[in-house]
Protein backbone atom coordinates (compact mmCIF):
# COMPACT_ATOMS: atom_id res chain seq x y z
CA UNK A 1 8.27 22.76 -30.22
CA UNK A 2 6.65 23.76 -33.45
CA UNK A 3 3.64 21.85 -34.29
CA UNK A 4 3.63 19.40 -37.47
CA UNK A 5 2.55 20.75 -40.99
CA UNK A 6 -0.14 18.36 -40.55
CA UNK A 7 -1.37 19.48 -36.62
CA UNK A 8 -1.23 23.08 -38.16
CA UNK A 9 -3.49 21.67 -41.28
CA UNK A 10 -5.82 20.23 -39.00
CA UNK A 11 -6.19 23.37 -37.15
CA UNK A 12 -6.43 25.65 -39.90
CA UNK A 13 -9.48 23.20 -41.63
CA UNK A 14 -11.17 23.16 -37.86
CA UNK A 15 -10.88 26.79 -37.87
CA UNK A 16 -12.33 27.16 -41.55
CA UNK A 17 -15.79 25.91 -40.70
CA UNK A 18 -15.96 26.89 -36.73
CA UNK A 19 -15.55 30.29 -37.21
CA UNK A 20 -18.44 30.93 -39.26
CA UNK A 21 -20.60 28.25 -37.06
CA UNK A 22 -19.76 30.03 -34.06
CA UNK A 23 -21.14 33.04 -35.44
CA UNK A 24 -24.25 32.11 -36.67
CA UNK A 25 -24.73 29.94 -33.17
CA UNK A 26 -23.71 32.74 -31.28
CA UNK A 27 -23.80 36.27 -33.47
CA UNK A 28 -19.66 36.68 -31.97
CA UNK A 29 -16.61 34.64 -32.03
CA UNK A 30 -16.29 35.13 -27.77
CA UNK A 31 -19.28 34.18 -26.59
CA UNK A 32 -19.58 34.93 -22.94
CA UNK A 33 -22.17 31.55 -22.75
CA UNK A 34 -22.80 28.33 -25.02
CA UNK A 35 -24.52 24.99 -24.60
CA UNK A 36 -22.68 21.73 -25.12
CA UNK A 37 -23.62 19.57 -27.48
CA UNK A 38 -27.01 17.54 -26.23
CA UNK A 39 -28.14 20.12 -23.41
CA UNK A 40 -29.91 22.65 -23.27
CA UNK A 41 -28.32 24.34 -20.17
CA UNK A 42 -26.11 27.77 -20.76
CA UNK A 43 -22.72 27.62 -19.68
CA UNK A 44 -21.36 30.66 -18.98
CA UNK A 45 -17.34 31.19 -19.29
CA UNK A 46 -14.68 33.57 -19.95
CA UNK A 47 -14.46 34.63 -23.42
CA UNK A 48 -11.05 35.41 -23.61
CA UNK A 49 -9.83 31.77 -22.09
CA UNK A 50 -8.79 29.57 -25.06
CA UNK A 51 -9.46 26.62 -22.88
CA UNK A 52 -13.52 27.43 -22.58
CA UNK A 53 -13.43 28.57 -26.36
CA UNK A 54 -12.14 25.01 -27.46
CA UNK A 55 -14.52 23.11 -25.27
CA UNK A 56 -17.52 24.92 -24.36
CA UNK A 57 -17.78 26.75 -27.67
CA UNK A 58 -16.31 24.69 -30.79
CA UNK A 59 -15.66 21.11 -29.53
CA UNK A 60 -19.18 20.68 -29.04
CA UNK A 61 -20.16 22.65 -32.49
CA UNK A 62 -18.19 19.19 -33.80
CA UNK A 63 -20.91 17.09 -31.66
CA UNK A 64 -18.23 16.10 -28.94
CA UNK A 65 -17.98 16.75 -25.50
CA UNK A 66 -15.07 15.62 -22.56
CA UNK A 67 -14.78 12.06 -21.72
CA UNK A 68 -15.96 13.26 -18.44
CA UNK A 69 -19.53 14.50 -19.13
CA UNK A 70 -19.37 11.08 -21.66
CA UNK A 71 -19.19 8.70 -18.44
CA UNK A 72 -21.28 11.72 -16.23
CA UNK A 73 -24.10 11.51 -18.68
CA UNK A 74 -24.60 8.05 -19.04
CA UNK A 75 -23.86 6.94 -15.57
CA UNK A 76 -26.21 9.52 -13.97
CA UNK A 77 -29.12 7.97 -15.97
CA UNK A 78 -28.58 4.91 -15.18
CA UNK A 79 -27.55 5.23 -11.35
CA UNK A 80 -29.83 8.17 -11.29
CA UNK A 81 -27.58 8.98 -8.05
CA UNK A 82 -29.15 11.05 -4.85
CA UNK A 83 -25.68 12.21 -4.21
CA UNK A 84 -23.45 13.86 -6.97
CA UNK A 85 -19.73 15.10 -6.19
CA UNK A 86 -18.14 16.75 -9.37
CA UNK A 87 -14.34 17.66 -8.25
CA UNK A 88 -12.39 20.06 -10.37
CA UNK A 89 -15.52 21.74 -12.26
CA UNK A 90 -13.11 23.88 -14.37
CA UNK A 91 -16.55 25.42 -16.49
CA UNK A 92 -18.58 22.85 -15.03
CA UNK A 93 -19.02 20.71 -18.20
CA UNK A 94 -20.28 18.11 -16.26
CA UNK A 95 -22.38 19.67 -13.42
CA UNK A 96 -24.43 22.03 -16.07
CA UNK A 97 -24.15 19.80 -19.13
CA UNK A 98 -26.70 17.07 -17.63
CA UNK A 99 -29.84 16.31 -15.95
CA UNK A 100 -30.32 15.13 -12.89
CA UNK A 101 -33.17 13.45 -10.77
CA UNK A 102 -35.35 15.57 -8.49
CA UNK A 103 -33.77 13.98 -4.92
CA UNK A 104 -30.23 15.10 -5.79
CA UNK A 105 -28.03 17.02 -4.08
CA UNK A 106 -25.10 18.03 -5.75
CA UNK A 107 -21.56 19.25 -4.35
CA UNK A 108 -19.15 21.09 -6.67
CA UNK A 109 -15.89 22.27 -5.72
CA UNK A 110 -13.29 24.43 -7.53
CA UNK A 111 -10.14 25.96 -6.59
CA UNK A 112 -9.46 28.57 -9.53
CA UNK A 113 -10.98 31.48 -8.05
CA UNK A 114 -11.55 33.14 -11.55
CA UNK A 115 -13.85 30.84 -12.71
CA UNK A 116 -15.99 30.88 -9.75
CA UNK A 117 -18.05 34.00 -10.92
CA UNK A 118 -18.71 31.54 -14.72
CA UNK A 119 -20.12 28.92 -12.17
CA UNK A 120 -22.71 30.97 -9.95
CA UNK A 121 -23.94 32.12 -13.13
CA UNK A 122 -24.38 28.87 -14.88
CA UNK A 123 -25.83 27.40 -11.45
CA UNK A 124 -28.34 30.09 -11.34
CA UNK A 125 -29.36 29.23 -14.60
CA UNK A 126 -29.48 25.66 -14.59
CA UNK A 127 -33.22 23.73 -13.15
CA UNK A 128 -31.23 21.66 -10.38
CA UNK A 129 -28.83 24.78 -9.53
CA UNK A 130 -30.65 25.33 -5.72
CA UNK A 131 -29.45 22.00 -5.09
CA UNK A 132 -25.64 22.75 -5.89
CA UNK A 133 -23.23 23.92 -3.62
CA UNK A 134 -20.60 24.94 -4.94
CA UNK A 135 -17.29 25.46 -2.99
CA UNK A 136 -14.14 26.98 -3.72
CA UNK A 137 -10.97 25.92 -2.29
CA UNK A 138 -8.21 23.26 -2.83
CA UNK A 139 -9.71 19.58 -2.38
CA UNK A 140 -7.03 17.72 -0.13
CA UNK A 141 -6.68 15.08 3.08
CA UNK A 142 -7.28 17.71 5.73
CA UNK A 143 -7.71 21.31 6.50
CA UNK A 144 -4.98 24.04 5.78
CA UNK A 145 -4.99 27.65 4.99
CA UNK A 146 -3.04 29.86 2.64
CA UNK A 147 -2.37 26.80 0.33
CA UNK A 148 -0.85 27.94 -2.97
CA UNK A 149 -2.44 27.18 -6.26
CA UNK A 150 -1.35 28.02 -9.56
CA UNK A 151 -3.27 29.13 -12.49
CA UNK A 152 -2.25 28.80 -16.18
CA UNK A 153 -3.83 32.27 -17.36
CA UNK A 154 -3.94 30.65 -21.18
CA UNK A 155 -5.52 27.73 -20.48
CA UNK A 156 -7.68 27.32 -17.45
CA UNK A 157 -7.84 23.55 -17.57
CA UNK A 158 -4.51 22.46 -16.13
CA UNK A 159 -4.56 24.87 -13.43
CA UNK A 160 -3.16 22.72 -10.34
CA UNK A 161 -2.04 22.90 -6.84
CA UNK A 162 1.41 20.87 -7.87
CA UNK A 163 3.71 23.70 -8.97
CA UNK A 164 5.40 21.71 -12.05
CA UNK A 165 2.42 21.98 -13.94
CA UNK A 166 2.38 25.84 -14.10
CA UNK A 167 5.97 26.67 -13.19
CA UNK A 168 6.36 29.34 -16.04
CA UNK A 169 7.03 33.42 -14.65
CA UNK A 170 3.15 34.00 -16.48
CA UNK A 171 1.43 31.64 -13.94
CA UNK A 172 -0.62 33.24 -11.25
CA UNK A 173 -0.45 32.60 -7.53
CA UNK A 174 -3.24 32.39 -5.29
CA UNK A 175 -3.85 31.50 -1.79
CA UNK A 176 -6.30 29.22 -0.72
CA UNK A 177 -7.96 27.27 1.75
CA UNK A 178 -7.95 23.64 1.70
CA UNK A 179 -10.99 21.60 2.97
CA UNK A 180 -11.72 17.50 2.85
CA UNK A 181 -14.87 16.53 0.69
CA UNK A 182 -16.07 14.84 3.80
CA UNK A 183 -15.98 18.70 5.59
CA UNK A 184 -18.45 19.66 3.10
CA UNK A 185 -20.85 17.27 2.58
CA UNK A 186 -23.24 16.04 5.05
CA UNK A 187 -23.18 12.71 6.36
CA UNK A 188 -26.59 12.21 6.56
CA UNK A 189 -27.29 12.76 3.00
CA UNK A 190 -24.63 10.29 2.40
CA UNK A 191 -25.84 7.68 4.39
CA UNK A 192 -27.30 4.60 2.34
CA UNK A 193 -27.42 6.53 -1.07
CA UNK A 194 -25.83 6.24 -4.14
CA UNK A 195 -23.02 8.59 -4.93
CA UNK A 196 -22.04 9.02 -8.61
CA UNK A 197 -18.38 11.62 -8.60
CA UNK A 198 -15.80 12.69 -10.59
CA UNK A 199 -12.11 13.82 -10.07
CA UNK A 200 -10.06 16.11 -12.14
CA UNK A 201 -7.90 18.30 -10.45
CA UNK A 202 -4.20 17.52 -12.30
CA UNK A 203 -2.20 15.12 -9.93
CA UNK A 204 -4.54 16.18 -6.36
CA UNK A 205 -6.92 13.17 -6.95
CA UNK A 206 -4.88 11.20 -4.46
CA UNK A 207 -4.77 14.24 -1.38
CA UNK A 208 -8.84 14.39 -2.66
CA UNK A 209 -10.06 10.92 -2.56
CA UNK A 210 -8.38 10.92 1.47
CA UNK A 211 -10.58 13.48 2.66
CA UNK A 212 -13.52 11.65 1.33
CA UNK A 213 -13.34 8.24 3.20
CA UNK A 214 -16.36 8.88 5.20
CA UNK A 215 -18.53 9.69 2.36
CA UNK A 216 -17.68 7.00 0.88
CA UNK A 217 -17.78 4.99 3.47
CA UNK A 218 -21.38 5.97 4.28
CA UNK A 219 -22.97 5.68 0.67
CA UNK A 220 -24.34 1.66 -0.02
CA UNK A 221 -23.52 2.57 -3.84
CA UNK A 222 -20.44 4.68 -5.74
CA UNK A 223 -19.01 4.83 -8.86
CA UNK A 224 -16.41 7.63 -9.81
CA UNK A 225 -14.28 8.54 -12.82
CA UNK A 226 -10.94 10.06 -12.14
CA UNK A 227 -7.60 10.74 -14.00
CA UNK A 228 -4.85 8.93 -13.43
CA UNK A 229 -1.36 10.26 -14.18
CA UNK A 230 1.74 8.72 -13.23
CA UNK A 231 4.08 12.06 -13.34
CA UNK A 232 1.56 14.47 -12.13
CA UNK A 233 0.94 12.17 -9.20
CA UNK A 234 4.57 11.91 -8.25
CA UNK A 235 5.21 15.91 -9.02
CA UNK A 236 2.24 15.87 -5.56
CA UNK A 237 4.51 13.83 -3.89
CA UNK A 238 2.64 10.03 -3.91
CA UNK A 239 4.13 7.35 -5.48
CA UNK A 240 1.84 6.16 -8.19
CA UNK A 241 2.29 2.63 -7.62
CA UNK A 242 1.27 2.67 -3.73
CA UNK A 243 -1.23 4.99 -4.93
CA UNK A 244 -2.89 2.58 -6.61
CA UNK A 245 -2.52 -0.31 -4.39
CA UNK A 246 -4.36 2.21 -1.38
CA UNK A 247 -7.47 2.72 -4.45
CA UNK A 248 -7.74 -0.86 -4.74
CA UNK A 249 -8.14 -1.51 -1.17
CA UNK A 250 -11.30 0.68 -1.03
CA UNK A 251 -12.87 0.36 -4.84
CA UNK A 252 -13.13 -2.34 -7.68
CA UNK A 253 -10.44 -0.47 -10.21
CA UNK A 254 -11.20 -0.37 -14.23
CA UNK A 255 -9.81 1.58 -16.67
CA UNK A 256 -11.30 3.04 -20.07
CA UNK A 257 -10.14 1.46 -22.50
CA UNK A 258 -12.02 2.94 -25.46
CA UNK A 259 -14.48 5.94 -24.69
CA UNK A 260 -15.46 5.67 -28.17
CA UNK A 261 -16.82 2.29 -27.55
CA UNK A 262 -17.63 2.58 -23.75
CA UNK A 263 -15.42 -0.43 -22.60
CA UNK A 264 -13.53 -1.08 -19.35
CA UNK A 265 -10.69 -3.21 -18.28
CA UNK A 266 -10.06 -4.65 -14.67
CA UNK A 267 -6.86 -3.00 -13.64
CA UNK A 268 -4.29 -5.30 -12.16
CA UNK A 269 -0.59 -4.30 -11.03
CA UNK A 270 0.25 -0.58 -11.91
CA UNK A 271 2.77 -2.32 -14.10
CA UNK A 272 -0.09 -3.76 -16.36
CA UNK A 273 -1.36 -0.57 -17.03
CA UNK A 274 -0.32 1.25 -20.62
CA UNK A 275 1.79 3.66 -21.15
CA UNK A 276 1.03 7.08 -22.74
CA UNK A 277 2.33 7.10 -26.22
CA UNK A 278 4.62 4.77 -25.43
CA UNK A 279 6.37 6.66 -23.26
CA UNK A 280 7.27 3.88 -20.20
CA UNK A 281 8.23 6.93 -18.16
CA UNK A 282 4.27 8.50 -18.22
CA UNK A 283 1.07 6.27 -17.48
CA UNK A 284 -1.92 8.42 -18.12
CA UNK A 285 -5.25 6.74 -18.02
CA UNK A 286 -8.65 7.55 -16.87
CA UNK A 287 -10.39 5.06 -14.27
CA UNK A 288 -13.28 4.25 -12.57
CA UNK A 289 -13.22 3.28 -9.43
CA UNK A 290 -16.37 1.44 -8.13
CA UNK A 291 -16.91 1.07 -4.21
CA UNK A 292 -16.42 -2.73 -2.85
CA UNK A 293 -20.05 -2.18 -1.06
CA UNK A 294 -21.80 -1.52 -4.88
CA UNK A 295 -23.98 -3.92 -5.91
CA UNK A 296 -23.37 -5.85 -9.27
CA UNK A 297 -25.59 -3.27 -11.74
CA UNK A 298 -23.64 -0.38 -10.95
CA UNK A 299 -22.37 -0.58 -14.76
CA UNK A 300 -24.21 1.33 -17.62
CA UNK A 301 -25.86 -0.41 -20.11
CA UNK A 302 -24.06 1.49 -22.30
CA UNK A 303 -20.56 0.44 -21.27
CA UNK A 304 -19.28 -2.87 -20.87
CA UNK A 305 -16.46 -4.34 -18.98
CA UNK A 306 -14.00 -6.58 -20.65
């Protein structure tokens, strides 16, 4: 489908004034590293990936950054968390575009092996990078080998294990191994701490969040931001509606309603929840999911639940 005369406006006005702002930032229009806006942390990415261009180098040229690293950055200062999960680190926007306190220990995991070089670089750089392990494999409910992931080569970010996302003949195939969250990270540092974690891995968050019971179980605070997505859930083979129900059992369920003014909603029956563009076949919202053992300041200041 083409794009609109005014989507190809918009684009040719953004372009306009990046391009010469991304030269005098960075002396080139690829950059192989850039900060995002409000850090001072290099990230370092693939220059020739429109998907890092867009949001490591000109989104945040524009002040903006992912509603992920909005929610990371605000929750981490206020939970100021000894246990940090980041799942689906694409760049890592959110592991390397914040601060975190001196206890930490921080867990990344990533299954597109091609950005895994981009991440050991920006850990290396970054002051709580000794404290990051970073893994790479697919993030499900148990243990497999030889699990096949596809990768969009033009646009890194919706790179997924469920094969509908990147079905074209230009997607690339690789084989990996799959590992539970709980696998990697210790239970003792779990135990009695407060784990701040986001999810965003295109339709896996429900395989994920199963191999991460005992973690979760373990912490006496959590409070994670995931996406949820109706189709992409069903193309992994849940149903999105029992789905939720089994995330309400375990966590206090919100959804963003506005990240522009930092509100959340309860979330009721899937039914309640709004459709995408109107669209009553696709529900796509973000939520956060806050475990039934926090205690009643887990919110930010900066948010507030409606």
């Amino acid at each position: 489908m083409n794009p609109s005369p005014y989507k190809r406006f918009e684009k040719a006005f953004k372009g306009a004034y990046l391009t010469p702002l991304t030269l005098i930032r960075y002396g080139t229009l690829r950059p192989e590293r850039a900060k995002l806006h409000g850090s001072d942390h290099w990230i370092y990415i693939d220059p020739g990936d429109p998907c890092a261009i867009k949001k490591v180098v000109r989104e945040p040229l524009r002040g903006k950054v992912s509603e992920n690293l909005v929610f990371w950055r605000d929750f981490l200062a206020h939970l100021e968390p000894e246990l940090v999960v980041d799942v689906g680190m694409n760049y890592g926007e959110c592991s390397f575009g914040a601060d975190y306190p001196d206890e930490a220990r921080l867990y990344g995991f990533e299954a597109n092996p091609r950005l895994i070089p981009h991440l050991e670089k920006s850990r290396a750089a970054h002051p709580a990078g000794g404290r990051l392990t970073i893994t790479n494999c697919l993030v499900s409910d148990s243990a497999a080998e030889d699990v096949p992931f596809f990768v969009n080569p033009d646009w890194s970010g919706s790179s997924s294990a469920v094969k509908q996302m990147n079905d074209r003949p230009e997607s690339l195939e690789f084989k990996l191994p799959a590992r539970t969250i709980d696998s990697v990270v210790p239970e003792a540092e779990a135990a009695g701490r407060t784990l701040l974690f986001k999810m965003d891995i295109e339709g896996y968050e429900s395989k994920a969040l199963r191999g991460f019971t005992r973690t979760l179980d373990a912490v006496a605070r959590s409070v994670g931001f995931i996406e949820f997505d109706g189709q992409y859930i069903r193309w992994a083979g849940e149903d999105p509606d029992a789905y939720l129900a089994w995330l309400q059992e375990r966590f206090t369920t919100y959804r963003v309603e506005s990240i522009k003014h930092k509100t959340l909603v309860p979330v009721g029956r899937y039914d309640e929840i709004p459709n995408l563009h109107a669209d009553n076949d696709r529900v796509h919202v973000d939520l956060v999911l806050v475990g039934k053992q926090s205690p009643a300041d887990w919110c930010s200041p900066a948010w507030t639940v409606r």
